[in-house]
Protein backbone atom coordinates (compact mmCIF):
# COMPACT_ATOMS: atom_id res chain seq x y z
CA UNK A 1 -43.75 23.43 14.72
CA UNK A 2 -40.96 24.31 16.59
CA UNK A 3 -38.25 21.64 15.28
CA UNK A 4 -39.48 22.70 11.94
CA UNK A 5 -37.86 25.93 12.49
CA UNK A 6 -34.55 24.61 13.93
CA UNK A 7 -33.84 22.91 11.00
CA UNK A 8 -34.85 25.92 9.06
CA UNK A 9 -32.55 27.36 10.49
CA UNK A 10 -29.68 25.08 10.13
CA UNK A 11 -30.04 24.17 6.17
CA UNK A 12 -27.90 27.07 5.06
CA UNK A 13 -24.95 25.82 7.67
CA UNK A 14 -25.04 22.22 5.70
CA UNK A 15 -25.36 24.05 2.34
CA UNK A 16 -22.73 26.06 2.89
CA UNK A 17 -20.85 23.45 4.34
CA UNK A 18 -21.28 21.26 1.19
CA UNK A 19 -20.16 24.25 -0.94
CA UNK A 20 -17.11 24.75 0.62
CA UNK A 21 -16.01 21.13 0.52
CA UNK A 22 -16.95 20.82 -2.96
CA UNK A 23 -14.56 24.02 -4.20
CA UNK A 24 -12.18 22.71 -1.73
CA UNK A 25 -12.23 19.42 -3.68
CA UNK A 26 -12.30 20.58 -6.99
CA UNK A 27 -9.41 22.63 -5.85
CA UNK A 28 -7.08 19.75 -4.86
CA UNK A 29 -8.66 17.44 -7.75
CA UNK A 30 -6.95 20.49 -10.15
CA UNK A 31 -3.65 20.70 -8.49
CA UNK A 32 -2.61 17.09 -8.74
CA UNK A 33 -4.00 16.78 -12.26
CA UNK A 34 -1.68 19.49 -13.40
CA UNK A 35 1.62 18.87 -10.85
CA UNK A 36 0.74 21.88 -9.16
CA UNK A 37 1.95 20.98 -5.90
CA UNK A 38 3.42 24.15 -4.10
CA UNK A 39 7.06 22.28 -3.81
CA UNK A 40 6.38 19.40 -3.49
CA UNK A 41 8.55 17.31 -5.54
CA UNK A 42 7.30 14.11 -7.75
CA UNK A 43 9.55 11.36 -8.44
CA UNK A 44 8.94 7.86 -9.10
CA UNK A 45 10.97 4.22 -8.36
CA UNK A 46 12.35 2.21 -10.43
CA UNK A 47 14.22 -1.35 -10.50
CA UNK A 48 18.17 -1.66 -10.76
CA UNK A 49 20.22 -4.24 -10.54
CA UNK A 50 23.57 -3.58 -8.82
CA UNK A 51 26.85 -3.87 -10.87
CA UNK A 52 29.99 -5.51 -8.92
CA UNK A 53 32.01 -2.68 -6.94
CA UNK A 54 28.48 0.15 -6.65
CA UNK A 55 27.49 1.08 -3.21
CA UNK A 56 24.15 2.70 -2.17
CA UNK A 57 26.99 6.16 -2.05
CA UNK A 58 27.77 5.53 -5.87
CA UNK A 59 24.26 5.00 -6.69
CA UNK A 60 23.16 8.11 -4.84
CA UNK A 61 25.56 10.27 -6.55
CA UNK A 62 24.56 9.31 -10.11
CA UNK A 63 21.23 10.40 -8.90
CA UNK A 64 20.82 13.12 -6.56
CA UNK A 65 18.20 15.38 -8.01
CA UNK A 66 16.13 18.49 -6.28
CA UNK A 67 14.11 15.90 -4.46
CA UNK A 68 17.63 14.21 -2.68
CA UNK A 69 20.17 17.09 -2.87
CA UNK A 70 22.22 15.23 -0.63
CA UNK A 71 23.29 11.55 -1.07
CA UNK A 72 22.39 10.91 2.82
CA UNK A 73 19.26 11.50 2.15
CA UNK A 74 18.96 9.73 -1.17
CA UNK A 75 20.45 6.64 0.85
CA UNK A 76 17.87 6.57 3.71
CA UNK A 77 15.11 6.86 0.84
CA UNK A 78 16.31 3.80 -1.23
CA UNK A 79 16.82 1.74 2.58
CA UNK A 80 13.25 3.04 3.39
CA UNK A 81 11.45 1.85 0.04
CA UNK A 82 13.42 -1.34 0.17
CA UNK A 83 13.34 -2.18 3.93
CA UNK A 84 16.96 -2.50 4.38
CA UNK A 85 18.27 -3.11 7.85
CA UNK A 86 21.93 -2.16 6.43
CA UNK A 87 23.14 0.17 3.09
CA UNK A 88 25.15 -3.05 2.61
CA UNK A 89 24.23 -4.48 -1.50
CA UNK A 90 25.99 -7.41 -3.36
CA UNK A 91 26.47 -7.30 -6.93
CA UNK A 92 22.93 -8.76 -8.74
CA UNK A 93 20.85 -7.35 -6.03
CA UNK A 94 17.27 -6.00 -7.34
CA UNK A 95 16.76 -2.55 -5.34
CA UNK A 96 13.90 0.26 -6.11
CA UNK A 97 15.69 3.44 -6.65
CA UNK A 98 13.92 7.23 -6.92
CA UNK A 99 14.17 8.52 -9.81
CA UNK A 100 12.51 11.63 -11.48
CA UNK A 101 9.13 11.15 -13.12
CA UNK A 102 10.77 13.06 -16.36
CA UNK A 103 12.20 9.31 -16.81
CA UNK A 104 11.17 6.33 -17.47
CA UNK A 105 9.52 4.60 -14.22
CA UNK A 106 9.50 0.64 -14.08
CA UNK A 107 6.60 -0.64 -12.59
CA UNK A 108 7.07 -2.41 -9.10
CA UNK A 109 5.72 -5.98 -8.72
């Protein structure tokens, strides 16, 4: 009789406690459907081949955005995503670059 009233006494804890992760995940479910993401900026890769005479500096200038407003720190992002030991590139070189979602975003295989 008596553990029937401890757990009595605990239901509304896990039924409030299911009610608050539920709005809590409805709540994030809603914010990345529309791009509500308090700042956070989306952006998305895409393949390019690199031309004789470009550098990973060249490459960042042509496409520093909100997300990289300086071309340092578009350069570590493109060495990151493409696990480059060196920002050294040759001429026919496939490398993922960021680039906005607004435009067109290659798939990566």
């Amino acid at each position: 009789m008596r553990r029937n009233k401890v757990y009595a006494k605990m239901i509304p804890f896990y039924v409030l406690t299911a009610i608050i992760l539920a709005v809590m995940l409805t709540v994030f479910n809603g914010m990345q459907s529309t791009g509500q993401t308090d700042g956070i900026h989306e952006f998305g890769y895409k393949t390019y081949v690199v031309s004789s005479g470009e550098t990973l500096w060249s490459i960042a200038e042509e496409n520093l955005s909100e997300d990289f407003p300086t071309c340092s720190s578009y350069i570590e992002e493109v060495m990151r995503v493409n696990s480059m030991q060196t920002a050294a590139i040759y001429p026919g070189d496939l490398i993922a670059i960021p680039v906005k979602n607004t435009e067109k975003v290659a798939d990566m295989e």
